[in-house]
Protein backbone atom coordinates (compact mmCIF):
# COMPACT_ATOMS: atom_id res chain seq x y z
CA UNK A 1 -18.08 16.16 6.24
CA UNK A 2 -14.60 16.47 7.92
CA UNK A 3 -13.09 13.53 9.31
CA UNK A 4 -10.25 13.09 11.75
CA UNK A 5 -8.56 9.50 11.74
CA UNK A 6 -6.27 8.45 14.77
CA UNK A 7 -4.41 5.44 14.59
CA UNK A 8 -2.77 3.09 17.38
CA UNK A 9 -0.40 0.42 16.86
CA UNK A 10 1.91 -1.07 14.24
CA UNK A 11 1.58 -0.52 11.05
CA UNK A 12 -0.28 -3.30 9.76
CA UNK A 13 -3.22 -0.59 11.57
CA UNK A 14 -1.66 2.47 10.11
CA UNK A 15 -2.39 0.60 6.66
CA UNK A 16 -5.68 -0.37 7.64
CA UNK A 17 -6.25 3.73 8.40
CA UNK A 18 -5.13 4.39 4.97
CA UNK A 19 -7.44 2.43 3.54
CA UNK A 20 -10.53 3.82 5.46
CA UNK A 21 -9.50 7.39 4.70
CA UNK A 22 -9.05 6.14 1.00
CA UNK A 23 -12.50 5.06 1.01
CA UNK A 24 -14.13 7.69 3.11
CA UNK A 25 -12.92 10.20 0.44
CA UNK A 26 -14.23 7.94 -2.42
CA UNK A 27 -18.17 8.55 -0.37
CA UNK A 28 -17.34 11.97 -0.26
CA UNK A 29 -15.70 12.67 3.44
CA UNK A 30 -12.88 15.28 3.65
CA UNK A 31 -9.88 14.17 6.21
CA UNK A 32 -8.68 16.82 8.16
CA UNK A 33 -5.48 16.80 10.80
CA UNK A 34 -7.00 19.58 12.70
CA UNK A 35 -9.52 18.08 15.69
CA UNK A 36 -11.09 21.51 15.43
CA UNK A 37 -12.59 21.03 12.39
CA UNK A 38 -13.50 17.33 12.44
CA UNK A 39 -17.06 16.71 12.53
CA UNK A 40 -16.12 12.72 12.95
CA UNK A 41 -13.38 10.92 14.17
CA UNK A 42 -12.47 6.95 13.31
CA UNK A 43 -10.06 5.59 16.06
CA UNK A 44 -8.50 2.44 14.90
CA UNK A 45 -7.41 0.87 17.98
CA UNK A 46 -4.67 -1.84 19.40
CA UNK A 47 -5.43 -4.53 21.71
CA UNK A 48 -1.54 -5.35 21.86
CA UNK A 49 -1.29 -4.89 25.64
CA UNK A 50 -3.92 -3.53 28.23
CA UNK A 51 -2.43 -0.47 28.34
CA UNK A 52 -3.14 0.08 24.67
CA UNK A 53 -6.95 -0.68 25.01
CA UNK A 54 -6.88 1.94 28.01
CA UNK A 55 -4.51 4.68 25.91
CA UNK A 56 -7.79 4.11 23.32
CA UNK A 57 -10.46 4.83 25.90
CA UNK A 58 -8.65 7.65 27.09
CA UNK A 59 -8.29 9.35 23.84
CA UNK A 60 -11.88 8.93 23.06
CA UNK A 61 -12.76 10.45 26.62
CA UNK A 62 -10.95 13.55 25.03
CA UNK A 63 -12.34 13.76 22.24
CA UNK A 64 -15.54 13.63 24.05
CA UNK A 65 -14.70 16.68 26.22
CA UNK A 66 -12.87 18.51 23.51
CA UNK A 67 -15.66 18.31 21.14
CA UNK A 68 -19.01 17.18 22.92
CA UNK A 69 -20.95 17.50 19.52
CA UNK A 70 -18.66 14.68 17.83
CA UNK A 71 -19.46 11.55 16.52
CA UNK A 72 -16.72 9.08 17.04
CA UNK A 73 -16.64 5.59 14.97
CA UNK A 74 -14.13 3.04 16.48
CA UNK A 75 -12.29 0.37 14.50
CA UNK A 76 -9.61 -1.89 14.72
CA UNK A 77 -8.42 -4.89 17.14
CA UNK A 78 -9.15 -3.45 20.11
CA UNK A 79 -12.45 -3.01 18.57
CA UNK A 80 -13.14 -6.29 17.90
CA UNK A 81 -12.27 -8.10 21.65
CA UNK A 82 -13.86 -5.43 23.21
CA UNK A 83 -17.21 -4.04 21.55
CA UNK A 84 -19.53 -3.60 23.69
CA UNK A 85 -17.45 -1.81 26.07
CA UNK A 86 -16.75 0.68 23.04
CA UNK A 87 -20.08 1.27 22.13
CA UNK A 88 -21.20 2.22 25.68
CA UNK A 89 -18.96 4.74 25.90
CA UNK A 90 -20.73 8.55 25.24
CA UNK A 91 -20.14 9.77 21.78
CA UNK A 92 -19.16 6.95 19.83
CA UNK A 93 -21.93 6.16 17.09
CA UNK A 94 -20.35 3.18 15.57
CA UNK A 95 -18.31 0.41 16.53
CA UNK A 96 -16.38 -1.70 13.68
CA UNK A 97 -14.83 -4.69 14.93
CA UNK A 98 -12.16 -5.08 12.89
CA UNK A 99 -10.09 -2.90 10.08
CA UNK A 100 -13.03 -3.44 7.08
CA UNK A 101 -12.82 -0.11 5.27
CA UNK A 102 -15.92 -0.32 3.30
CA UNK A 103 -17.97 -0.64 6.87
CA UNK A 104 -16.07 2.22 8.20
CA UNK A 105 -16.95 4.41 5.69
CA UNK A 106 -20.41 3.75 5.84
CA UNK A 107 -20.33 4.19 8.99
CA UNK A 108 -18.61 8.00 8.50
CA UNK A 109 -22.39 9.66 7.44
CA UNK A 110 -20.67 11.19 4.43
CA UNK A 111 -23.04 13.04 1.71
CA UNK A 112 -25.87 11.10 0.41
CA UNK A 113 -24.84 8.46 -2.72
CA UNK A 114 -26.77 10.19 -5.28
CA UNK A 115 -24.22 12.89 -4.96
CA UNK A 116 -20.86 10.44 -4.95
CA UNK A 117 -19.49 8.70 -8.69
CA UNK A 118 -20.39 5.24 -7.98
CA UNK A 119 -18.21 2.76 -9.30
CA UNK A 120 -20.18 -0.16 -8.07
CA UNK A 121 -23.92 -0.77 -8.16
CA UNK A 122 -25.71 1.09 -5.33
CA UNK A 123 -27.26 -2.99 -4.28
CA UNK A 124 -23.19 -3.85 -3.11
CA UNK A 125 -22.44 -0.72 -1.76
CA UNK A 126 -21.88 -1.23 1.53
CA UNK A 127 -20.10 -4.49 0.73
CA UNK A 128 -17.74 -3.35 -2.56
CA UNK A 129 -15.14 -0.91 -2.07
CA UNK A 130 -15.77 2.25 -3.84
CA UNK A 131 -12.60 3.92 -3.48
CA UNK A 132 -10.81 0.47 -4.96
CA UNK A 133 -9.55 -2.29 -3.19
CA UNK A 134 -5.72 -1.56 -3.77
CA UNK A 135 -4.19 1.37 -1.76
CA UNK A 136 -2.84 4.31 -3.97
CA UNK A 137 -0.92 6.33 -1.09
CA UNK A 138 -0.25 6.75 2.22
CA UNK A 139 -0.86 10.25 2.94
CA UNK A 140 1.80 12.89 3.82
CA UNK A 141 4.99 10.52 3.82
CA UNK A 142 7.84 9.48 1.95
CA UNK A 143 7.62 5.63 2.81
CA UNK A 144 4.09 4.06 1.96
CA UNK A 145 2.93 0.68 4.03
CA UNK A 146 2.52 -2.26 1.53
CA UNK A 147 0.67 -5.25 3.65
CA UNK A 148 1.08 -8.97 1.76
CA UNK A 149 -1.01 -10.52 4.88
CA UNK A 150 -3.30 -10.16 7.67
CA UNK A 151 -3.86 -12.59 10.52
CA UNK A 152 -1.74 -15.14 12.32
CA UNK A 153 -1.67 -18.95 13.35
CA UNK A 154 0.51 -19.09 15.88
CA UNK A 155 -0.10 -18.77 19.57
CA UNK A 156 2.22 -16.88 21.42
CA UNK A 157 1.29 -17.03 25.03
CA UNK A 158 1.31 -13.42 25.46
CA UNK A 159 -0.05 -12.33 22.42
CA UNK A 160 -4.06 -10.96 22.14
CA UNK A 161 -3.37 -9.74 18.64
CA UNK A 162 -4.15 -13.09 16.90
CA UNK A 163 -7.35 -13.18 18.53
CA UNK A 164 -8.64 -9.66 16.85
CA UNK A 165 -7.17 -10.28 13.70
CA UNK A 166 -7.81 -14.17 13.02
CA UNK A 167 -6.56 -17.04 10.95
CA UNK A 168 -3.39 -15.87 8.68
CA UNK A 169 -4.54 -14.75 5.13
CA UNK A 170 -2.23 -14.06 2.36
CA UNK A 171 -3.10 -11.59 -0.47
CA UNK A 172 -2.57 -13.11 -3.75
CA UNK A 173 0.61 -12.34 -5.62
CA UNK A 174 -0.84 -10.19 -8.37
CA UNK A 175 -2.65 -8.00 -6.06
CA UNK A 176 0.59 -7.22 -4.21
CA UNK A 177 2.40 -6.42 -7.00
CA UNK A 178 -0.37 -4.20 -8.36
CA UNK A 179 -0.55 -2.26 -5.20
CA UNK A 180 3.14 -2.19 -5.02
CA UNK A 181 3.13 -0.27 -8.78
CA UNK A 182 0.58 2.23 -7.60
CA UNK A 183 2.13 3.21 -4.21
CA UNK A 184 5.54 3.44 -6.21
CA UNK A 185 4.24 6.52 -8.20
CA UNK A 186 3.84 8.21 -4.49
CA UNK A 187 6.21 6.81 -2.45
CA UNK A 188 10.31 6.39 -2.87
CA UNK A 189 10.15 3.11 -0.34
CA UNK A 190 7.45 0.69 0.25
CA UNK A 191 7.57 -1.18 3.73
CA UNK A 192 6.16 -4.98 3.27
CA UNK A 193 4.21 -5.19 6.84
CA UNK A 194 1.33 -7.99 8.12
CA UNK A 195 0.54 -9.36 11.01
CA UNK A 196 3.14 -12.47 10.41
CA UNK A 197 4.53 -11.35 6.74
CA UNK A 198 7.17 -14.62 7.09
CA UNK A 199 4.22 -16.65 6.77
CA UNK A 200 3.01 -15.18 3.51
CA UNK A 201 1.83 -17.84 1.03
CA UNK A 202 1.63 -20.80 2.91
CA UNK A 203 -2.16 -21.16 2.62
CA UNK A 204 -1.94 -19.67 -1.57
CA UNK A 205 -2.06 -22.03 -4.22
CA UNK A 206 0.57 -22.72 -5.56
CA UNK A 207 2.47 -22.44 -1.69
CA UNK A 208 4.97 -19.46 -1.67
CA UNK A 209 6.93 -17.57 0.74
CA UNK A 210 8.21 -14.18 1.69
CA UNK A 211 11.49 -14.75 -0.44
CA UNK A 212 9.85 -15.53 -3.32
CA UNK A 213 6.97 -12.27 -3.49
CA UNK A 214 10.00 -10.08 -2.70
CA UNK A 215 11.73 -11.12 -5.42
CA UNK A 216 8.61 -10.94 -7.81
CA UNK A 217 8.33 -7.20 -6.68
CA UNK A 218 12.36 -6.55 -6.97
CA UNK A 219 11.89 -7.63 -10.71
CA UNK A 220 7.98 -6.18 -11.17
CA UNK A 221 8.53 -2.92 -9.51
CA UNK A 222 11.56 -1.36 -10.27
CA UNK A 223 11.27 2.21 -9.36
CA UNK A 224 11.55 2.14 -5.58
CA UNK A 225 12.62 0.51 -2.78
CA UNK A 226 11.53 -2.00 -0.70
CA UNK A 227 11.87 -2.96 3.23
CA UNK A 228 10.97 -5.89 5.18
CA UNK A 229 8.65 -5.04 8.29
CA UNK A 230 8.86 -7.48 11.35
CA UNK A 231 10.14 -11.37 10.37
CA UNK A 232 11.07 -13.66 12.40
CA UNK A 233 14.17 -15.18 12.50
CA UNK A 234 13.09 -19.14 11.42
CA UNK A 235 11.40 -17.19 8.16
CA UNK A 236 14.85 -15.92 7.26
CA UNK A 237 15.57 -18.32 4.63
CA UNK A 238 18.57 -18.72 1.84
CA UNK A 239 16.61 -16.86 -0.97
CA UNK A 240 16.12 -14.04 1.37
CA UNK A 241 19.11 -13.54 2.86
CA UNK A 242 20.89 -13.97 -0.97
CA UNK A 243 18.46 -11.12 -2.01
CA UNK A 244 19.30 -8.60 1.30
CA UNK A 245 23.00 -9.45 0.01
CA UNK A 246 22.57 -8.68 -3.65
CA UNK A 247 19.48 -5.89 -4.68
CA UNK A 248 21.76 -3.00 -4.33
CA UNK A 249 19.84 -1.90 -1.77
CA UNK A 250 16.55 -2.33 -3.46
CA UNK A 251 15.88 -4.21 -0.36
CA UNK A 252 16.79 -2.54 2.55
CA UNK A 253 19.97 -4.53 4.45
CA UNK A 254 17.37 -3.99 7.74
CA UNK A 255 15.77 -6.94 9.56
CA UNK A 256 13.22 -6.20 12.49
CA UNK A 257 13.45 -10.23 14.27
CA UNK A 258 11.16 -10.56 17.38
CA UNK A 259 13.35 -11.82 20.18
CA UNK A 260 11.40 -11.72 22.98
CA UNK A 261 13.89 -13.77 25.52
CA UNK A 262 17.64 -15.33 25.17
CA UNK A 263 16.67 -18.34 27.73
CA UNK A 264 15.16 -20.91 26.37
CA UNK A 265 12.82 -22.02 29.44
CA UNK A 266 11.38 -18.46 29.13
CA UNK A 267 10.92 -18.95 24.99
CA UNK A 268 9.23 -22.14 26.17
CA UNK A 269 6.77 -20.30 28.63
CA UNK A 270 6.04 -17.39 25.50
CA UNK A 271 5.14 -20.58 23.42
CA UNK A 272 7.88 -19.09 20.69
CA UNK A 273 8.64 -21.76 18.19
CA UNK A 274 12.79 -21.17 18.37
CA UNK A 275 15.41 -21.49 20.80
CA UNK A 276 18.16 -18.96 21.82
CA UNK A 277 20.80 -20.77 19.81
CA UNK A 278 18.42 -21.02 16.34
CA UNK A 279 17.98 -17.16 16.37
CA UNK A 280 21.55 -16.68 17.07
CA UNK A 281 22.87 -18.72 14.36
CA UNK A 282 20.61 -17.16 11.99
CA UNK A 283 21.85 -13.83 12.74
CA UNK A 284 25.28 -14.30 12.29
CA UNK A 285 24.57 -16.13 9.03
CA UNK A 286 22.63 -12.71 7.64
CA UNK A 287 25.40 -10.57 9.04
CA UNK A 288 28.43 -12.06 7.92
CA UNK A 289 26.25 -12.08 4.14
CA UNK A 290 24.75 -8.60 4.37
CA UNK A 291 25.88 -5.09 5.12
CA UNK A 292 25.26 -2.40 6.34
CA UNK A 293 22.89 -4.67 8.30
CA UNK A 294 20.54 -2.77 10.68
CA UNK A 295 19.39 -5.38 13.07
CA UNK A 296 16.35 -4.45 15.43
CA UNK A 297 14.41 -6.62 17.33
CA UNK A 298 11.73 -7.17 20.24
CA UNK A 299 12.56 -8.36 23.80
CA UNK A 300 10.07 -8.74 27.15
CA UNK A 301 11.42 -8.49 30.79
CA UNK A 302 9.94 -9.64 33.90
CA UNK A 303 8.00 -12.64 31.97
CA UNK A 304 6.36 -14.66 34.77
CA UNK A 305 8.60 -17.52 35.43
CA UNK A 306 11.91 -15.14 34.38
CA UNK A 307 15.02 -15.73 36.90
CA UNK A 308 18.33 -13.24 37.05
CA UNK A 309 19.94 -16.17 35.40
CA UNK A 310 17.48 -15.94 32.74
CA UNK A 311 18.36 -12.21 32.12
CA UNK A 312 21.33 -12.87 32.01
CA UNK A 313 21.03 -15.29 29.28
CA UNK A 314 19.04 -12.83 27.38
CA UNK A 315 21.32 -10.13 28.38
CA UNK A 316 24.24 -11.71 27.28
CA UNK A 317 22.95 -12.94 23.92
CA UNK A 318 22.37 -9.06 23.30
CA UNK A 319 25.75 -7.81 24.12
CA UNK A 320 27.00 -10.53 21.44
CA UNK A 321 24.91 -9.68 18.69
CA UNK A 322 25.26 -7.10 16.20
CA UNK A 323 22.12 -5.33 16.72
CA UNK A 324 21.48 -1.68 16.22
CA UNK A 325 18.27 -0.59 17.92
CA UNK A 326 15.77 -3.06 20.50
CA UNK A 327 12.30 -2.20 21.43
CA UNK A 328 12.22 -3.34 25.15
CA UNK A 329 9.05 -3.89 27.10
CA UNK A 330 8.62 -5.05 30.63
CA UNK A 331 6.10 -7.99 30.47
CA UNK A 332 2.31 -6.73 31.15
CA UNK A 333 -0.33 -8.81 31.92
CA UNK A 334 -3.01 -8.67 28.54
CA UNK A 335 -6.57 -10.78 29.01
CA UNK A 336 -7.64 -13.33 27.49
CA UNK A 337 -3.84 -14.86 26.68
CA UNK A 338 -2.65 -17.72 28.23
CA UNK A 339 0.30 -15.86 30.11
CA UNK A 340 -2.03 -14.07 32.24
CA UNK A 341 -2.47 -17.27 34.31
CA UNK A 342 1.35 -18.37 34.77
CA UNK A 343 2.82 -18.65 37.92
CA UNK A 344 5.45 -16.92 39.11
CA UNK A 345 5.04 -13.49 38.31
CA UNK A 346 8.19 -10.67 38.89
CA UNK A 347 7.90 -7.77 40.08
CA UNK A 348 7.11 -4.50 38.07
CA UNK A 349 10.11 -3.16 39.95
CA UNK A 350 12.60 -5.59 38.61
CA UNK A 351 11.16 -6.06 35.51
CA UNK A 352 11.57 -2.41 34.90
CA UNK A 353 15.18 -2.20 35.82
CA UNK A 354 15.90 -5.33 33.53
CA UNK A 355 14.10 -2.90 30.92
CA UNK A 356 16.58 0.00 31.72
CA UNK A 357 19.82 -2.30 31.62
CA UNK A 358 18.41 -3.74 28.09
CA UNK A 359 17.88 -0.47 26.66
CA UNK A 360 21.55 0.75 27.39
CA UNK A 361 23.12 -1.98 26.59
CA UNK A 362 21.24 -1.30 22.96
CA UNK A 363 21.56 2.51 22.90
CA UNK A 364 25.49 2.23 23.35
CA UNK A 365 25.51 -0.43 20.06
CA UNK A 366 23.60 1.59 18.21
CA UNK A 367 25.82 4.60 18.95
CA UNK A 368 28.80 2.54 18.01
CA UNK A 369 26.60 1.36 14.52
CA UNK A 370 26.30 4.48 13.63
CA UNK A 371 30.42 5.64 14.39
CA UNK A 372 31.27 3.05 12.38
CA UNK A 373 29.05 4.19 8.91
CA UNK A 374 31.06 7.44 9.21
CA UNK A 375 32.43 8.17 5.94
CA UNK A 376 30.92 5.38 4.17
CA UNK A 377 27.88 5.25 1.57
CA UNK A 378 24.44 5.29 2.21
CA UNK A 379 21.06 5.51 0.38
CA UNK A 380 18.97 8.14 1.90
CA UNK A 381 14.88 8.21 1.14
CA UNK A 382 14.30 12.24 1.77
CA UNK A 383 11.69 12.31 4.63
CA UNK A 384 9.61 15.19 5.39
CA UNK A 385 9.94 18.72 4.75
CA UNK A 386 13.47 17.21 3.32
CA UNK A 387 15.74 18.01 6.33
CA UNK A 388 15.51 14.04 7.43
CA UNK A 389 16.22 10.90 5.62
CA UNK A 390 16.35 6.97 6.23
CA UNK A 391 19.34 5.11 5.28
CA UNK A 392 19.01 1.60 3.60
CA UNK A 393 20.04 0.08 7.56
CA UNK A 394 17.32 2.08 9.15
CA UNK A 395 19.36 5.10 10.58
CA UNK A 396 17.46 8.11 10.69
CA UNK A 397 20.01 11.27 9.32
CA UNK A 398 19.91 14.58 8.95
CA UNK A 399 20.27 15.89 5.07
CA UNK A 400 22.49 19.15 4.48
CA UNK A 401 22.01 20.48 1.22
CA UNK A 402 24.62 20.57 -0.46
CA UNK A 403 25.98 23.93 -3.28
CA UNK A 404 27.50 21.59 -5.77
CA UNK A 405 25.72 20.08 -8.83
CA UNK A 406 23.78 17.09 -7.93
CA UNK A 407 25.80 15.16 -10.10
CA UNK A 408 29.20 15.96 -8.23
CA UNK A 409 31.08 14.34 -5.96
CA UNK A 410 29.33 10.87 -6.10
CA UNK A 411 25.78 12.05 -5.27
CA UNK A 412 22.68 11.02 -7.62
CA UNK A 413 19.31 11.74 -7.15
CA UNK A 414 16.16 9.74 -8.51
CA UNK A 415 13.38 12.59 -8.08
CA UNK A 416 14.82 13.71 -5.31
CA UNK A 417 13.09 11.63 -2.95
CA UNK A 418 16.04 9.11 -2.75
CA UNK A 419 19.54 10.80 -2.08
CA UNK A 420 22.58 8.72 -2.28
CA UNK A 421 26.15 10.16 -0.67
CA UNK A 422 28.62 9.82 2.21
CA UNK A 423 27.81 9.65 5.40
CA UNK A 424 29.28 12.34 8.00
CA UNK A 425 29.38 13.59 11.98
CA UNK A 426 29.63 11.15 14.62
CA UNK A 427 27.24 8.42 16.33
CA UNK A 428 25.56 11.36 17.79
CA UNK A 429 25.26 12.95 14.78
CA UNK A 430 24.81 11.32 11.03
CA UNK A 431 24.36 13.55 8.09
CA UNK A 432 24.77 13.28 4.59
CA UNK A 433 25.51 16.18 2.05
CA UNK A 434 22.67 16.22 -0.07
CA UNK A 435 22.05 17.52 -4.04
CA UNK A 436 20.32 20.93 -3.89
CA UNK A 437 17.17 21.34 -4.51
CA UNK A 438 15.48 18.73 -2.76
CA UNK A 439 12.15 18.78 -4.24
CA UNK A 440 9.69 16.81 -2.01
CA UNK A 441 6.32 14.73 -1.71
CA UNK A 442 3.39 16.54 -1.99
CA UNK A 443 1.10 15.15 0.58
């Protein structure tokens, strides 16, 4: 049996995929990237905004005229807000609501379990994981997803996700770090990613924190690199930044901080826990500690209640900070969140144009980012078919092999997957003269 697994969302899902094709294979299912020979498909859906619950209806309406024969099983968040509505719609034989990858996979019809190497007892198997409980790879890439937590407690007014995925749940340390030394034998850089990864091991015993499990795997896991997925700015703490400053790059100088607004009466509407001036303090304190810093973050428009002066505020803040990239969004309406019912509500129009100015404002800093690294060093992880690679501050550069020895001219390579050299071009145009050959990932 042939399955096909599409994934929406962040990566925290993309894990969760992993994991169901991991154990799919373990029953005996084959995953295929071709549609055409699928015999099932497994959409793992988001419920982020409405638009991605509709993006996931629409896809299976595809599938259902590409391939009327199909069986489609649906997972994921989306899954779990909205399952009836899922398993009314033609074609779909199962509905999962949630990411569980043992229930997905017996879900997939695979061959029968006399024919499969059971490492369990046949009474548990559709409750213990047969393909293992830790994730070994993340098929076909460079950079495998390592996730330290699921769930969330806070209660962002305009967030739906908390609702799918529950009550924040920390894996323990041990676990982590085990994963982390299996997905090092694949992978040249491991991305830490959750729901709300800066609240990892507040409800462990003994309490931890994000800090603290990055360091364990800095000194546990030597052979690859690590990179923090989306923190917020509060979570930032001493330890953290101190770590950023002094791995050598065995933690990627890259933060991802939600923003969301630069006024605080909008911050107040989102429910966010910090105001404008706590986020921007925090970010000059991690920039004037750590570089290369690549500095991303997310930012809404047109939130109900949002005046020009508002923008501004937000606008403003952006201009002064040093980031390098912003994923901007104007606000949409999601049900069953608490925004849906505020008053004052801007218009589409407007909130798209705020969207437009935003997005300039951060392609021209990230243009003048990436100017700047010209001629200095960066760490490269070797994407790909190898003609691609990631810096250390999350710029994405081309790699020109280079005739010289590997060993000349300053460049090293550890396996090839991670490339370190000068970088060249322009802030159109980064590349960085690689060691020849590149030898790459199998998938």
């Amino acid at each position: 049996m042939r399955v096909y697994y599409k994934t929406f969302g962040c990566k925290a899902n993309q894990y969760d995929t992993e994991r169901m094709r991991q154990e799919g294979e373990a029953r005996g299912a084959i995953p295929t990237r071709d549609r055409a020979q699928a015999d099932v498909f497994v959409v793992n859906t988001c419920t982020v905004t409405n638009q991605a619950d509709a993006d996931a209806r629409r896809f299976i309406r595809r599938l259902r005229r590409e391939h009327p024969d199909a069986d489609i099983v649906v997972a994921g968040c989306s899954a779990a807000l909205k399952e009836s509505e899922y398993r009314a719609m033609p074609g779909v034989r199962e509905v999962v609501p949630g990411h569980d990858p043992v229930l997905v996979a017996a879900s997939l019809g695979s061959v029968p379990l006399a024919q499969i190497e059971l490492r369990v007892p046949l009474d548990r198997i559709d409750t213990e994981p047969i393909g293992g409980a830790l994730l070994r790879r993340r098929q076909g890439a460079s950079r495998g997803w390592l996730k330290v937590q699921d769930g969330c407690d806070r209660k962002c007014s305009f967030c739906a996700t908390r609702l799918a995925r529950g009550a924040a749940r920390s894996r323990p340390l041990d676990e982590v770090v085990a994963e982390a030394r299996l997905l090092a034998e694949e992978h040249a850089e491991l991305v830490l990613t959750g729901i709300h990864i800066g609240h990892y091991g507040a409800d462990l015993a003994p309490i931890s924190t994000l800090s603290q499990l990055c360091a364990e795997l800095l000194d546990r896991v030597p052979e690859v690199r690590f990179r923090l997925g989306s923190v917020e700015a509060t979570e930032v703490d001493d330890l953290l930044i101190d770590l950023l400053a002094t791995s050598g790059d065995r933690l990627a100088t890259h933060l991802h901080m939600p923003l969301q607004s630069g006024a605080d009466s909008v911050l107040r509407l989102m429910r966010r826990w910090h105001t404008r001036e706590q986020y921007r303090a925090r970010v000059w304190e991690i920039a004037e500690r750590v570089q290369p810093l690549g500095l991303g973050a997310d930012v809404i428009t047109g939130f109900p209640g949002e005046s020009n002066d508002d923008h501004a505020s937000t606008r403003a803040l952006i201009e002064e900070l040093p980031f390098t990239y912003l994923h901007v969004f104007p606000y949409s309406p999601r049900a069953d969140t608490a925004a849906v019912d505020l008053p004052g509500p801007v218009p589409q129009r407007v909130a798209g144009e705020r969207a437009r100015e935003l997005r300039e404002i951060a392609h021209a800093k990230g243009l003048a980012h990436r100017a700047g690294r010209v001629g200095s060093t960066a760490t490269v992880v070797v994407e790909g078919d190898g003609g691609t690679g990631l810096t250390e501050d999350y710029l994405r550069v081309d790699l020109v092999p280079s005739v010289r020895d590997g060993h000349e001219g300053g460049h090293e390579a550890d396996g090839a997957r991670i490339v370190t050299g000068t970088l060249l071009g322009d802030g159109d145009h980064l590349y960085i003269d690689a060691p020849r050959p590149i030898q790459l990932l199998q998938a």
